[in-house]
C-alpha atoms as a PDB file:
ATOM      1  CA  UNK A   1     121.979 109.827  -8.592  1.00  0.00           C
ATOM      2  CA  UNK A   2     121.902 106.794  -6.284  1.00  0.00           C
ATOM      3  CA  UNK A   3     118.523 105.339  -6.094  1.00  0.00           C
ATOM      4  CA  UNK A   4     116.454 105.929  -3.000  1.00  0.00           C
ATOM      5  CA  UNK A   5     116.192 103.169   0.049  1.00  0.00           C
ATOM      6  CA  UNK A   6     112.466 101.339   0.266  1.00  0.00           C
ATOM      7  CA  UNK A   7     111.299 102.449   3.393  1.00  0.00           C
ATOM      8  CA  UNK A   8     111.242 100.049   6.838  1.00  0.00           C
ATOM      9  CA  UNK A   9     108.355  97.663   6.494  1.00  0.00           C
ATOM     10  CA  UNK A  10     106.820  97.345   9.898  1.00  0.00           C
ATOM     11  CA  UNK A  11     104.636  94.146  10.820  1.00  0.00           C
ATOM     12  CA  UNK A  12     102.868  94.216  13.862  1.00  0.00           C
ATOM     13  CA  UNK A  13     100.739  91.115  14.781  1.00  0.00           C
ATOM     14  CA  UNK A  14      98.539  89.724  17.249  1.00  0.00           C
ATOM     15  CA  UNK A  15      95.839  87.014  17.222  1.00  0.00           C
ATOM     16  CA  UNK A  16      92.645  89.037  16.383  1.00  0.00           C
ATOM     17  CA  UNK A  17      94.175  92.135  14.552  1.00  0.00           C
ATOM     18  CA  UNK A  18      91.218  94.114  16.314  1.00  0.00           C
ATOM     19  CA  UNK A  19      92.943  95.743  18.493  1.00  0.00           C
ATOM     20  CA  UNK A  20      97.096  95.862  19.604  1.00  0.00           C
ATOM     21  CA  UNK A  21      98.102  95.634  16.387  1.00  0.00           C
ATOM     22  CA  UNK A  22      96.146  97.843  14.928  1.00  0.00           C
ATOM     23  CA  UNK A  23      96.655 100.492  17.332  1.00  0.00           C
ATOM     24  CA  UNK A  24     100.205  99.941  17.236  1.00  0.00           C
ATOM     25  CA  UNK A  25     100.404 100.459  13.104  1.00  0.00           C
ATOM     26  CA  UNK A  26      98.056 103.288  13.280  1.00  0.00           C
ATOM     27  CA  UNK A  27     100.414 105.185  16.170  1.00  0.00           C
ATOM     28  CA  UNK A  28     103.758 104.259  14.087  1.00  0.00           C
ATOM     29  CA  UNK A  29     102.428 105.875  11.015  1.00  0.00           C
ATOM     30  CA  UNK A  30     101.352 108.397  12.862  1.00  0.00           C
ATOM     31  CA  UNK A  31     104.431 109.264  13.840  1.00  0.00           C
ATOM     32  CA  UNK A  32     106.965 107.635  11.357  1.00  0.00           C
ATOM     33  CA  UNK A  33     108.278 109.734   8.485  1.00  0.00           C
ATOM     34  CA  UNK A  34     106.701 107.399   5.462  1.00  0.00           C
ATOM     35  CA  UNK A  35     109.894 107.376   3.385  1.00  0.00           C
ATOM     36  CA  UNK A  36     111.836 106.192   6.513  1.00  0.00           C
ATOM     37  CA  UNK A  37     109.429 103.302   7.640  1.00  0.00           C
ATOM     38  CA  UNK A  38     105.711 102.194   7.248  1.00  0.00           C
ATOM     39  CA  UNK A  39     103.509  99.718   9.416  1.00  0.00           C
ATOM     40  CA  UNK A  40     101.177  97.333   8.655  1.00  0.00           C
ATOM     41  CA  UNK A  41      99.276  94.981  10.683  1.00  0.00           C
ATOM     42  CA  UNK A  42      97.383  91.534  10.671  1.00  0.00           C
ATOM     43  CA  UNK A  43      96.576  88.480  13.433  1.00  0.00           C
ATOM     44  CA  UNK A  44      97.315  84.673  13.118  1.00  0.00           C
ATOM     45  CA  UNK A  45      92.884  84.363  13.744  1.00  0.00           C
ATOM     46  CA  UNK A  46      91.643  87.716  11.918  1.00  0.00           C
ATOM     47  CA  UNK A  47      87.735  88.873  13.740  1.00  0.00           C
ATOM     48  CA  UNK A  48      85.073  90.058  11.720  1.00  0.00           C
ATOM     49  CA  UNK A  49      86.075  93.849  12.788  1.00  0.00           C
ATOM     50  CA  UNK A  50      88.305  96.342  14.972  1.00  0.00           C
ATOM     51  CA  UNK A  51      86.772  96.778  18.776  1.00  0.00           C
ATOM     52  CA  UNK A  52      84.857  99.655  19.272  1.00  0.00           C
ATOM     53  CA  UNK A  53      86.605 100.784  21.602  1.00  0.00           C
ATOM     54  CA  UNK A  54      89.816 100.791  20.437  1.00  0.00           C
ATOM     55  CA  UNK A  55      88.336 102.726  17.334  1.00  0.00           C
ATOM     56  CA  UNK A  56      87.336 105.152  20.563  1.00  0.00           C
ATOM     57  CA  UNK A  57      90.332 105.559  21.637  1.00  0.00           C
ATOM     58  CA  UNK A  58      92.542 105.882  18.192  1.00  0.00           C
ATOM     59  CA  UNK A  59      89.596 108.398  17.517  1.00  0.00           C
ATOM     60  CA  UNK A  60      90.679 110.622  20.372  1.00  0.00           C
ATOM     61  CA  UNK A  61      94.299 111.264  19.304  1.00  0.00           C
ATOM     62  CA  UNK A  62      92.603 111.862  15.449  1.00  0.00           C
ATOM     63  CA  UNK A  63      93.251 108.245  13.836  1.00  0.00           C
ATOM     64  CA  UNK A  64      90.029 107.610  11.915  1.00  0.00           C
ATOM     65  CA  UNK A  65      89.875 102.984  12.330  1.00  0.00           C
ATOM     66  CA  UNK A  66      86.540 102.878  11.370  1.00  0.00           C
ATOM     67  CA  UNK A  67      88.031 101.582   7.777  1.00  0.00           C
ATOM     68  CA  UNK A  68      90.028  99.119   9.076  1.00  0.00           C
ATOM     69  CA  UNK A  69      89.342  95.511   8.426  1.00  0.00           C
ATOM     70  CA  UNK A  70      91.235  92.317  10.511  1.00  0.00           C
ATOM     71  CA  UNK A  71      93.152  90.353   7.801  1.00  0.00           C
ATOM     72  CA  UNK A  72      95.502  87.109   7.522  1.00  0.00           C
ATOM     73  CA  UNK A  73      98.943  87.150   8.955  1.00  0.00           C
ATOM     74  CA  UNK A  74     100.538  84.559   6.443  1.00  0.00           C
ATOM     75  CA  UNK A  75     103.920  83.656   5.730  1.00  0.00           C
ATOM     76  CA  UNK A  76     103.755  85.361   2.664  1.00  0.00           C
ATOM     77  CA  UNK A  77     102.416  88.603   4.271  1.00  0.00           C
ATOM     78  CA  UNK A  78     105.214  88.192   6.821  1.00  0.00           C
ATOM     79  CA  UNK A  79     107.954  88.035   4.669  1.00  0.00           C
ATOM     80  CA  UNK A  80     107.868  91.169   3.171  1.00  0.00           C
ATOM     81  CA  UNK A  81     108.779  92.971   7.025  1.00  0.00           C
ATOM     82  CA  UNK A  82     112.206  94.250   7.526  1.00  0.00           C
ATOM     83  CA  UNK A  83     110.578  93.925  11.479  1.00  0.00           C
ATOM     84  CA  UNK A  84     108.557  91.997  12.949  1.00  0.00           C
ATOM     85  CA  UNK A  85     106.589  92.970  16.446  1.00  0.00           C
ATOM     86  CA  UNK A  86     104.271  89.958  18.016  1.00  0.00           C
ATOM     87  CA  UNK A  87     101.842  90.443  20.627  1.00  0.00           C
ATOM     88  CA  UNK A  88     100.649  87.583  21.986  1.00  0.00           C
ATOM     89  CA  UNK A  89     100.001  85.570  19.132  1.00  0.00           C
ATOM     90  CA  UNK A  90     103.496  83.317  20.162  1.00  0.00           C
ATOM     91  CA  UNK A  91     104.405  80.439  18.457  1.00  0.00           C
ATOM     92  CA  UNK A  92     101.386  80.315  15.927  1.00  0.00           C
ATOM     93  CA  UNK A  93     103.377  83.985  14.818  1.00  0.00           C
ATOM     94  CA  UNK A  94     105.637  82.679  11.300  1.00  0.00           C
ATOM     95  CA  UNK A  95     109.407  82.810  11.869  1.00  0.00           C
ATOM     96  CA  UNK A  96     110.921  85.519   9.237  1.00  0.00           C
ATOM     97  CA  UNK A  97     114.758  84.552   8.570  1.00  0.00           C
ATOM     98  CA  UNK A  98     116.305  88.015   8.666  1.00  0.00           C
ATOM     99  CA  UNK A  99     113.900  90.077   9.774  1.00  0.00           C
ATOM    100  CA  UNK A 100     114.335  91.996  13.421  1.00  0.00           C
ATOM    101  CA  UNK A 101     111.449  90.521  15.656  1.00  0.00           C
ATOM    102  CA  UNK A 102     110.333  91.905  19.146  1.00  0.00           C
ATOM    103  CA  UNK A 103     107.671  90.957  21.223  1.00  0.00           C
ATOM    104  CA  UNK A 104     105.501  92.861  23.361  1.00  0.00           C
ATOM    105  CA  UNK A 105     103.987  91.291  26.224  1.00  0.00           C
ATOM    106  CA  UNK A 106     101.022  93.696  26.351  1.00  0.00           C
ATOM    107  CA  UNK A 107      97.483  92.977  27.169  1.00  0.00           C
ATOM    108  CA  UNK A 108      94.508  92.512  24.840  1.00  0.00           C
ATOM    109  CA  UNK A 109      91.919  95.264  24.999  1.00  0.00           C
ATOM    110  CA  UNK A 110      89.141  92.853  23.820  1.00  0.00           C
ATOM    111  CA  UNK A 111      86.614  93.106  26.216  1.00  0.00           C
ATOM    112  CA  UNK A 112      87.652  95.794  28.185  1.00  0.00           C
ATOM    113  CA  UNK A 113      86.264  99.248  28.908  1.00  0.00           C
ATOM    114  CA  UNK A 114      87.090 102.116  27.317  1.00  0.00           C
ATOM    115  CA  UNK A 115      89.299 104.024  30.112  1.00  0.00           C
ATOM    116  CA  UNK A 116      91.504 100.257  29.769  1.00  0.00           C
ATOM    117  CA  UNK A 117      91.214 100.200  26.302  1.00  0.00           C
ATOM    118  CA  UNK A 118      93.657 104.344  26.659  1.00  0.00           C
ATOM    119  CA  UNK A 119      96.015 102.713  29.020  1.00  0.00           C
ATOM    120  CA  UNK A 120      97.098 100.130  27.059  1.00  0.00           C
ATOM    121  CA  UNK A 121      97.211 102.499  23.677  1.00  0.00           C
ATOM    122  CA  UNK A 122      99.285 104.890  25.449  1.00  0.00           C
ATOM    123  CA  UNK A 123     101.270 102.203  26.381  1.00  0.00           C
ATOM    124  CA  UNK A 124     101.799 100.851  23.110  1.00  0.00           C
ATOM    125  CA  UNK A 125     102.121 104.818  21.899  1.00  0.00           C
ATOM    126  CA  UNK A 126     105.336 105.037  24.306  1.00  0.00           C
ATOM    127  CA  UNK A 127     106.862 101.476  22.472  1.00  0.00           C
ATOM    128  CA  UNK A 128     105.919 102.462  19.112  1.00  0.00           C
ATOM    129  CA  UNK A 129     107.877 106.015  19.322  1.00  0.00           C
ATOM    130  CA  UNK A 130     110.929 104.094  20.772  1.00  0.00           C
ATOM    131  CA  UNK A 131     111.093 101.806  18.091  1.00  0.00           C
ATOM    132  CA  UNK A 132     110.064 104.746  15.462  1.00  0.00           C
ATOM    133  CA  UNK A 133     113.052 106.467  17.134  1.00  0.00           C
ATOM    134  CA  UNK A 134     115.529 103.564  16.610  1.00  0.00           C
ATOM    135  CA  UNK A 135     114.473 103.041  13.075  1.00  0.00           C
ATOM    136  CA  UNK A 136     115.519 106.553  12.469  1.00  0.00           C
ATOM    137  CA  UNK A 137     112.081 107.303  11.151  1.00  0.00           C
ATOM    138  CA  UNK A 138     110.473 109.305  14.315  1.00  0.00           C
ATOM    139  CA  UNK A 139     109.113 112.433  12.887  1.00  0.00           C
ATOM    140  CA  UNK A 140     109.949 116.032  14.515  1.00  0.00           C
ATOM    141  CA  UNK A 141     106.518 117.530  13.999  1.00  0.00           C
ATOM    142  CA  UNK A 142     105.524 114.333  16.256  1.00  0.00           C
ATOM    143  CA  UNK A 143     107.141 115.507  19.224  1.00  0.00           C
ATOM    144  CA  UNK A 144     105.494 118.362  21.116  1.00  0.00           C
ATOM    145  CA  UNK A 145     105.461 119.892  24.596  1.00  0.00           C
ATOM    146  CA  UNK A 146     102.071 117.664  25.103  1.00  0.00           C
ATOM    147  CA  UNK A 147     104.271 114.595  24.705  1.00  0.00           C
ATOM    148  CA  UNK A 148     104.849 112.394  27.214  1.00  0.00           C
ATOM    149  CA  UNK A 149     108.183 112.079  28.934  1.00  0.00           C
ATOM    150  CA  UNK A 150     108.717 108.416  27.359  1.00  0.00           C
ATOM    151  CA  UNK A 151     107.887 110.062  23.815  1.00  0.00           C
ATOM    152  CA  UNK A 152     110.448 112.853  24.390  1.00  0.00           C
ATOM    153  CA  UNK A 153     113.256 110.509  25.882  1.00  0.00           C
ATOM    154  CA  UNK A 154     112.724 108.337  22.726  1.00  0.00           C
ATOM    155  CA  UNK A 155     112.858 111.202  20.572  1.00  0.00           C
ATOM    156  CA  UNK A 156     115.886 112.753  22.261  1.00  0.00           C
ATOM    157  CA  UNK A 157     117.439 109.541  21.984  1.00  0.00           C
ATOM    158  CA  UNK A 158     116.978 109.545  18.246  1.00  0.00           C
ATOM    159  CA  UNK A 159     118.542 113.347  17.665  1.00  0.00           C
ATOM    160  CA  UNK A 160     114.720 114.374  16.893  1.00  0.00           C
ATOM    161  CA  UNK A 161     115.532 118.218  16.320  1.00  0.00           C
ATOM    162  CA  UNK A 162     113.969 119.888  19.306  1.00  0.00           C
ATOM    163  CA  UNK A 163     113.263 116.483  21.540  1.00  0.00           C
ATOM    164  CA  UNK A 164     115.831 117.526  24.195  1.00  0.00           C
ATOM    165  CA  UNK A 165     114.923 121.470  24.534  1.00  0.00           C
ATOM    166  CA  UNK A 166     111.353 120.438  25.199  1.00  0.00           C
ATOM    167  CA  UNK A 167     112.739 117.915  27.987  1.00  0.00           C
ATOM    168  CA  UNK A 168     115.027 120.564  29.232  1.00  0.00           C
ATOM    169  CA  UNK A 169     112.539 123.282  29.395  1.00  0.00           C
ATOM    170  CA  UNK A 170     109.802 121.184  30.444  1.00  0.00           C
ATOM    171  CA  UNK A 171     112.211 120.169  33.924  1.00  0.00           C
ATOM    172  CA  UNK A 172     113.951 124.128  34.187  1.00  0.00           C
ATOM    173  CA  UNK A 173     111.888 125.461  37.373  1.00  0.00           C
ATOM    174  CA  UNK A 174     112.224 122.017  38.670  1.00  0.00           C
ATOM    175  CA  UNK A 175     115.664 121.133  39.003  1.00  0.00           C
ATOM    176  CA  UNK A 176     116.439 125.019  39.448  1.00  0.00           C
ATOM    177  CA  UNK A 177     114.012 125.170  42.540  1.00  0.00           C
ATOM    178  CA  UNK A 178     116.036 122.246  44.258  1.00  0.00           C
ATOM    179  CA  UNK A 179     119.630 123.516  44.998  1.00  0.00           C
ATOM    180  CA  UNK A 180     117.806 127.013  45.640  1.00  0.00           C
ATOM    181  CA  UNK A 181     115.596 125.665  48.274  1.00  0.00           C
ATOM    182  CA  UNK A 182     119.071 124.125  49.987  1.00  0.00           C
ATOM    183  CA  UNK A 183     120.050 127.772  49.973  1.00  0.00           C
ATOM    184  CA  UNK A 184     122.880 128.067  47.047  1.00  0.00           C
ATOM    185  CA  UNK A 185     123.374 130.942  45.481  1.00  0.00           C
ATOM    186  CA  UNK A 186     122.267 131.556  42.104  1.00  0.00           C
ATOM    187  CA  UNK A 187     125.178 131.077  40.579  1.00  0.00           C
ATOM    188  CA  UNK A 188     125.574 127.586  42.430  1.00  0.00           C
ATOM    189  CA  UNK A 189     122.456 126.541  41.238  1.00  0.00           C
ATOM    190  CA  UNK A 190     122.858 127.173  37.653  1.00  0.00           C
ATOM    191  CA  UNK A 191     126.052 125.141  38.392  1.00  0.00           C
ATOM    192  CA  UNK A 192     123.542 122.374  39.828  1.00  0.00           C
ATOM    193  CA  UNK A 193     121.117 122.829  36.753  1.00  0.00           C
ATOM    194  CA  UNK A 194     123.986 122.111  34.495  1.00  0.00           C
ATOM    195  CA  UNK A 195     125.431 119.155  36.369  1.00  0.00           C
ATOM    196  CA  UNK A 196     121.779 117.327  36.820  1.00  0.00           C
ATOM    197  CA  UNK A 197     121.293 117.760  32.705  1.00  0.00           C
ATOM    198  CA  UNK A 198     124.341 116.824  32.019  1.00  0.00           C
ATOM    199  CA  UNK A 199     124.249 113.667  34.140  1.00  0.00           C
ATOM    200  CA  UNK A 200     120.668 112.928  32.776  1.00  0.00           C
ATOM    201  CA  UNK A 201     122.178 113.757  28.664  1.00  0.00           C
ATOM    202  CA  UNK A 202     125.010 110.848  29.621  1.00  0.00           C
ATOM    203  CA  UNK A 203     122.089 108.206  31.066  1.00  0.00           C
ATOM    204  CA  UNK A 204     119.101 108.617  28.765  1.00  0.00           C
ATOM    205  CA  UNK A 205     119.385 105.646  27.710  1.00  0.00           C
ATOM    206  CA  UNK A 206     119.939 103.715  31.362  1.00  0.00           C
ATOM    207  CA  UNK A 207     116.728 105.467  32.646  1.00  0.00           C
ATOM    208  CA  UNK A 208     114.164 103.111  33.287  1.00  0.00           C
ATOM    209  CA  UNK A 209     111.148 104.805  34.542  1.00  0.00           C
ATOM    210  CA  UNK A 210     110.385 106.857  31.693  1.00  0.00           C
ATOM    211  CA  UNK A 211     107.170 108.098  32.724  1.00  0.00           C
ATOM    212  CA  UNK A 212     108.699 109.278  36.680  1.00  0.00           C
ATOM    213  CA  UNK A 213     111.703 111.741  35.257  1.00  0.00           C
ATOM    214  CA  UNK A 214     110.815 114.340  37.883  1.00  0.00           C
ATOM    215  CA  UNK A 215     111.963 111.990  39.995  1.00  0.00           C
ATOM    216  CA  UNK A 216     114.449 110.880  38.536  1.00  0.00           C
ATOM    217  CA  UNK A 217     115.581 115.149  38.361  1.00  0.00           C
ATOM    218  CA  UNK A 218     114.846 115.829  42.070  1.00  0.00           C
ATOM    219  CA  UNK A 219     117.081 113.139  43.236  1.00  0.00           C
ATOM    220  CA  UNK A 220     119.591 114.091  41.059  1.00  0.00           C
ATOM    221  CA  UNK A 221     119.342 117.619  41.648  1.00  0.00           C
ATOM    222  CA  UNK A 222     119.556 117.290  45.120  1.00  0.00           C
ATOM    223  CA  UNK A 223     122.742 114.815  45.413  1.00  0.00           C
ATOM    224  CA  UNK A 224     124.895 117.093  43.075  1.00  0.00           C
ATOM    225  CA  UNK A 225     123.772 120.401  45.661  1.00  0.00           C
ATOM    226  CA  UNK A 226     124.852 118.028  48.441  1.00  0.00           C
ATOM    227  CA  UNK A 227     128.298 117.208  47.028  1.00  0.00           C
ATOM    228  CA  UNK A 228     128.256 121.162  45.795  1.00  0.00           C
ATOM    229  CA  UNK A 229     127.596 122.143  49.666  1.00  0.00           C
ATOM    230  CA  UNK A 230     129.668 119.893  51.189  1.00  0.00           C
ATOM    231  CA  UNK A 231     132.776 121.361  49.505  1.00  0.00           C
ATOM    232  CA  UNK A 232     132.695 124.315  51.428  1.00  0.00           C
ATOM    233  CA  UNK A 233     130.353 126.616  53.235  1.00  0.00           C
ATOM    234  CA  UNK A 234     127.685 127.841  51.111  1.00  0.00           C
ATOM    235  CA  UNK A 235     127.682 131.171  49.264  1.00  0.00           C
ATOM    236  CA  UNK A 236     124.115 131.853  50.146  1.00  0.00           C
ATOM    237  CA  UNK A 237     122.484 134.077  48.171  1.00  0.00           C
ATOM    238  CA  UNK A 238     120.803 137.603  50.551  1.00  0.00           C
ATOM    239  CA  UNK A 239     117.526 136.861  51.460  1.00  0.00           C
ATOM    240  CA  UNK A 240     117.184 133.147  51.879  1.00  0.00           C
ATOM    241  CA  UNK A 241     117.794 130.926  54.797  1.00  0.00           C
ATOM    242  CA  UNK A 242     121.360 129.553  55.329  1.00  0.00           C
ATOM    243  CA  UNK A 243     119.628 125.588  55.380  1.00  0.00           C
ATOM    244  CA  UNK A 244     122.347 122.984  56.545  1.00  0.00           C
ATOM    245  CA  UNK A 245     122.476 120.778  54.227  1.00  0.00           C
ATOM    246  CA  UNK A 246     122.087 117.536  55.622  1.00  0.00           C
ATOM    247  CA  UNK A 247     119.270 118.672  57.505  1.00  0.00           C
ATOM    248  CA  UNK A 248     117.497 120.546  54.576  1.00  0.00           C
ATOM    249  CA  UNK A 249     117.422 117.058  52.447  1.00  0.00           C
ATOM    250  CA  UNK A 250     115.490 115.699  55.700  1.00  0.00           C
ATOM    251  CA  UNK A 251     113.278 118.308  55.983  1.00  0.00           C
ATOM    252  CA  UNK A 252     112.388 120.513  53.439  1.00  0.00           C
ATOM    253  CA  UNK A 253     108.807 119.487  51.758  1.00  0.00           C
ATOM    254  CA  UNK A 254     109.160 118.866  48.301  1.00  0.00           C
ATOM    255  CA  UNK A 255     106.906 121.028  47.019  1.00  0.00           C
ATOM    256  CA  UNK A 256     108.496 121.631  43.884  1.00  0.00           C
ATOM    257  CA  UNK A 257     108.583 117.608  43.293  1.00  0.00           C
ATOM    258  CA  UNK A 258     105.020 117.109  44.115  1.00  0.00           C
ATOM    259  CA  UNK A 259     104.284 120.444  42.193  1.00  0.00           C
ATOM    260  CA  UNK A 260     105.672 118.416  39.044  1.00  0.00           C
ATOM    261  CA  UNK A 261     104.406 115.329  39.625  1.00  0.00           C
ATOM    262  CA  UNK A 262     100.963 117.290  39.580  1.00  0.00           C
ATOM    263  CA  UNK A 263     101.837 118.876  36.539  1.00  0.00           C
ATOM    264  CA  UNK A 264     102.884 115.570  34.494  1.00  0.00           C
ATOM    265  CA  UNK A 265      99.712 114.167  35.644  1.00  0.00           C
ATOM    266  CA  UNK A 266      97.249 116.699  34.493  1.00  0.00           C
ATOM    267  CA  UNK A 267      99.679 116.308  31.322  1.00  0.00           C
ATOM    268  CA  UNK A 268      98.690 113.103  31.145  1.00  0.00           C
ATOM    269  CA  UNK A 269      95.172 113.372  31.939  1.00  0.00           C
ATOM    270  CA  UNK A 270      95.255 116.318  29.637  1.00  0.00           C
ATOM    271  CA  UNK A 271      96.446 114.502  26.299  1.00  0.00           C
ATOM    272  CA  UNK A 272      92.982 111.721  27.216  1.00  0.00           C
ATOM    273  CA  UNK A 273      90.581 114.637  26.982  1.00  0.00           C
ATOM    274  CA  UNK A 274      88.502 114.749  23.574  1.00  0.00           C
ATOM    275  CA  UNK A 275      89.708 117.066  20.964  1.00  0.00           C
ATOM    276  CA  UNK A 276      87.326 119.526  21.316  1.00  0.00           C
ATOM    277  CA  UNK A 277      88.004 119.538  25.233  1.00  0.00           C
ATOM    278  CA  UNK A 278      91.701 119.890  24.565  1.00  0.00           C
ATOM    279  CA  UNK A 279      91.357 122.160  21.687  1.00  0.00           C
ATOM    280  CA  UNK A 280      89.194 125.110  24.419  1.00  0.00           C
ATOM    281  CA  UNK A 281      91.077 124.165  27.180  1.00  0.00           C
ATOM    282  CA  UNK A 282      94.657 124.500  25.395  1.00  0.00           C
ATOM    283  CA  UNK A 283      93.518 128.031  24.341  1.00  0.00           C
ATOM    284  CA  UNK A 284      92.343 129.393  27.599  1.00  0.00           C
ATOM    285  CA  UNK A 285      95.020 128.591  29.914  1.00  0.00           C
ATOM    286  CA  UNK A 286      97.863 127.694  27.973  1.00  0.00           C
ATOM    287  CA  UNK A 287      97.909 130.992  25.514  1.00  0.00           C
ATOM    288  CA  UNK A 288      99.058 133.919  26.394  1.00  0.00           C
ATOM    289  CA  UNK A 289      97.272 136.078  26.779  1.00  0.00           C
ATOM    290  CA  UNK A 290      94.059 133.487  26.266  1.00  0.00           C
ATOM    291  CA  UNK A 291      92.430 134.430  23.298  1.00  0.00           C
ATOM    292  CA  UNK A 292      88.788 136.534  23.736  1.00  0.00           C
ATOM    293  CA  UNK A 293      85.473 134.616  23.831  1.00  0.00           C
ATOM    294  CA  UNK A 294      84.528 136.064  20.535  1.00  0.00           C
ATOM    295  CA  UNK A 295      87.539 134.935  18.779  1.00  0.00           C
ATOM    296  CA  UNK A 296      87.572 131.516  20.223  1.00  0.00           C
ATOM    297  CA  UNK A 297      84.164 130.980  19.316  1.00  0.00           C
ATOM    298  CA  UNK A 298      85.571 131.908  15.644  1.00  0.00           C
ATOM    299  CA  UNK A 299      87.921 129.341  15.733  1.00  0.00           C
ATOM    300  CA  UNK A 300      86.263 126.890  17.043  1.00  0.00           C
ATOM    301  CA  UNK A 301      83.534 127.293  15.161  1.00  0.00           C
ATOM    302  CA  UNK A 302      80.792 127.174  17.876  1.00  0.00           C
ATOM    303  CA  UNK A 303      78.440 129.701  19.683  1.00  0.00           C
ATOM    304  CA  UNK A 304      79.994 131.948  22.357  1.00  0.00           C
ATOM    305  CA  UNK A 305      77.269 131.073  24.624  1.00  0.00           C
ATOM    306  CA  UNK A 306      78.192 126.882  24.747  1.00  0.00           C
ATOM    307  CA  UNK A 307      81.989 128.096  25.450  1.00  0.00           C
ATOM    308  CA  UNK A 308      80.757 128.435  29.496  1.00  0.00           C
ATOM    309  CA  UNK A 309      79.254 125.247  29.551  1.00  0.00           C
ATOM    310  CA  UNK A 310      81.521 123.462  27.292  1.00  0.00           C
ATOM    311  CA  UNK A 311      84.223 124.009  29.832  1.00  0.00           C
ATOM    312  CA  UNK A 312      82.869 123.342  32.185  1.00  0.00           C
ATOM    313  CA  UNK A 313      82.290 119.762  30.961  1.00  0.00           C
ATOM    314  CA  UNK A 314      85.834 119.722  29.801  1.00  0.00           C
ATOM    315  CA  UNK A 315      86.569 120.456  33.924  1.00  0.00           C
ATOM    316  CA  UNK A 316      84.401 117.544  35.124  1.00  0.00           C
ATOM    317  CA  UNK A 317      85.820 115.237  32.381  1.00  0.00           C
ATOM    318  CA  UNK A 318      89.421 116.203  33.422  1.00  0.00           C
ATOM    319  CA  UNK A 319      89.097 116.133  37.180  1.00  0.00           C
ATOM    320  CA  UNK A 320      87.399 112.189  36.251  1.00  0.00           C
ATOM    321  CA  UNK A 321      90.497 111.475  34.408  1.00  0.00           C
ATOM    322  CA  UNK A 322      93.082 112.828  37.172  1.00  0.00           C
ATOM    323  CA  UNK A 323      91.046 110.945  39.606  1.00  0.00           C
ATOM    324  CA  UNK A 324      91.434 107.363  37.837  1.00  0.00           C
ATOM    325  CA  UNK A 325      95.238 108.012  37.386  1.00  0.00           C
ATOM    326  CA  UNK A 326      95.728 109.173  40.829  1.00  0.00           C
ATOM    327  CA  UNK A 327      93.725 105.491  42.060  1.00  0.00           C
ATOM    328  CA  UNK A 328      96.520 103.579  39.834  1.00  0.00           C
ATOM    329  CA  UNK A 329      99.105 105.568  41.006  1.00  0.00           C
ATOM    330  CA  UNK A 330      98.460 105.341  44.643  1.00  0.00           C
ATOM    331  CA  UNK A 331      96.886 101.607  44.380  1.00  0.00           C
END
């Protein structure tokens, strides 16, 4: 029996090792099947200890930091990475003959508030599971319907078992709703569904806005009904309006994009909450049927009477979070 591969070493470094780095090894084991690939991380100027904050925000996704310690990155330390991923630390970073190095050019959460501090871990998150992905080590159990669309794309991209179903069902009523609102026929529009997926299978990896694949979809979606329609006149199905359709891309409202824009955002803003927020939340509107008070509070393992309260805060907390990501969005 052949002996077994050592597993990826990962390196990530940065000057401090109290923050990118560490966030970024924590996230790749996190998600990295350990006999595939493992992280580690250090900084060229090692603090005395990991930001709070960043132990904050590691702490929300269930990554316990408060154990971590800064150390050393020396040349000895970075000689035992198959990769190497710098973060600022440039030149004073050792060069490792061999090893695959990448840099990310992403900005240091030292100093910076909390609600900072979760932008610039998600945005390491999304980097981390593309490079997980391309070391072949991205776990499936990683991947969930909560993941982001970069997360899924990466995974997808990697053959994670699963990855494109959940990207596929996530976008069904979406790109479905477009050729039906131009007035196709159902049958046309399952043509349309098939085309846009098809299309988007063949350019995963040429998308560049990740995070914006409704987009991405709609557009789509709505040139291949245009080329469909403009074939022919248009079997429309009984019961909805026979649109032209030049003049149905002008002006029909897109309330099926903005309807899944709104959705990817409270996604997003949904994945920020605390665990306990996301944990009473999940179960209310997202099982079906929600589970009774009584038997939440069982699993939970709180009174009945905070469940009312509780989300209620969850609410507040959420509508807080949609309201900062709306502000970047729109600013």
């Amino acid at each position: 029996m052949p002996p077994q591969a050592k597993p990826t070493r990962v390196l990530f470094a940065c000057v401090h090792n109290a923050g990118r780095s560490q966030m970024a090894a924590a996230l790749f084991n996190l998600m990295a099947d350990p006999t595939v690939a493992h992280a580690d991380s250090a900084g060229t100027h090692p603090a005395v200890c990991v930001q709070p904050e960043v132990v904050a925000a590691l702490a929300e996704l269930g990554l316990d930091a408060n154990g971590a310690r800064p150390r050393r990155l020396t040349p000895r330390l970075a000689a035992t990475a198959q990769v190497l991923v710098t973060m600022g630390c440039g030149e004073s970073c050792p060069v490792v003959p061999g090893a695959r190095r990448e840099d990310w050019p992403l900005a240091d959460p030292g100093g910076q508030t909390l609600a900072r501090v979760r932008e610039i871990r998600d945005e390491i998150r999304g980097l981390v599971a593309t490079l997980a992905a391309q070391l072949g080590a991205l776990r499936p159990q990683s991947v969930s319907g909560e993941a982001p669309d970069r997360d899924l794309v990466a995974a997808a991209l990697a053959a994670v078992p699963g990855a494109w179903a959940l990207l596929v069902d996530r976008y069904r009523r979406l790109v479905y709703s477009v050729p039906l609102k131009m007035g196709c026929a159902t049958s046309e529009a399952e043509e349309v569904f098939q085309d846009t997926f098809l299309a988007l299978f063949e350019k995963l990896d040429t998308v560049r806005d990740r995070d914006r694949l409704a987009v991405w979809l709609a557009v789509t979606a709505r040139r291949k009904t245009l080329n469909r329609l403009s074939r022919g006149p248009a079997r429309f199905e009984v019961g909805l309006p026979a649109l032209d359709a030049t003049r149905s891309l002008i002006e029909q409202p897109l309330e099926a994009l903005l309807a899944l824009e709104e959705q990817n955002e409270i996604r997003a803003a949904f994945a920020q909450l605390p665990a306990p927020c996301r944990a009473l939340l999940g179960a209310l509107y997202y099982e079906d049927p929600p589970p009774a008070y009584d038997e939440l509070a069982r699993r939970l393992g709180v009174p009945k009477g905070s469940l009312g309260p509780t989300r209620l805060r969850c609410f507040a907390k959420l509508r807080r979070l949609l309201a900062k990501h709306r502000g970047r969005v729109s600013g």
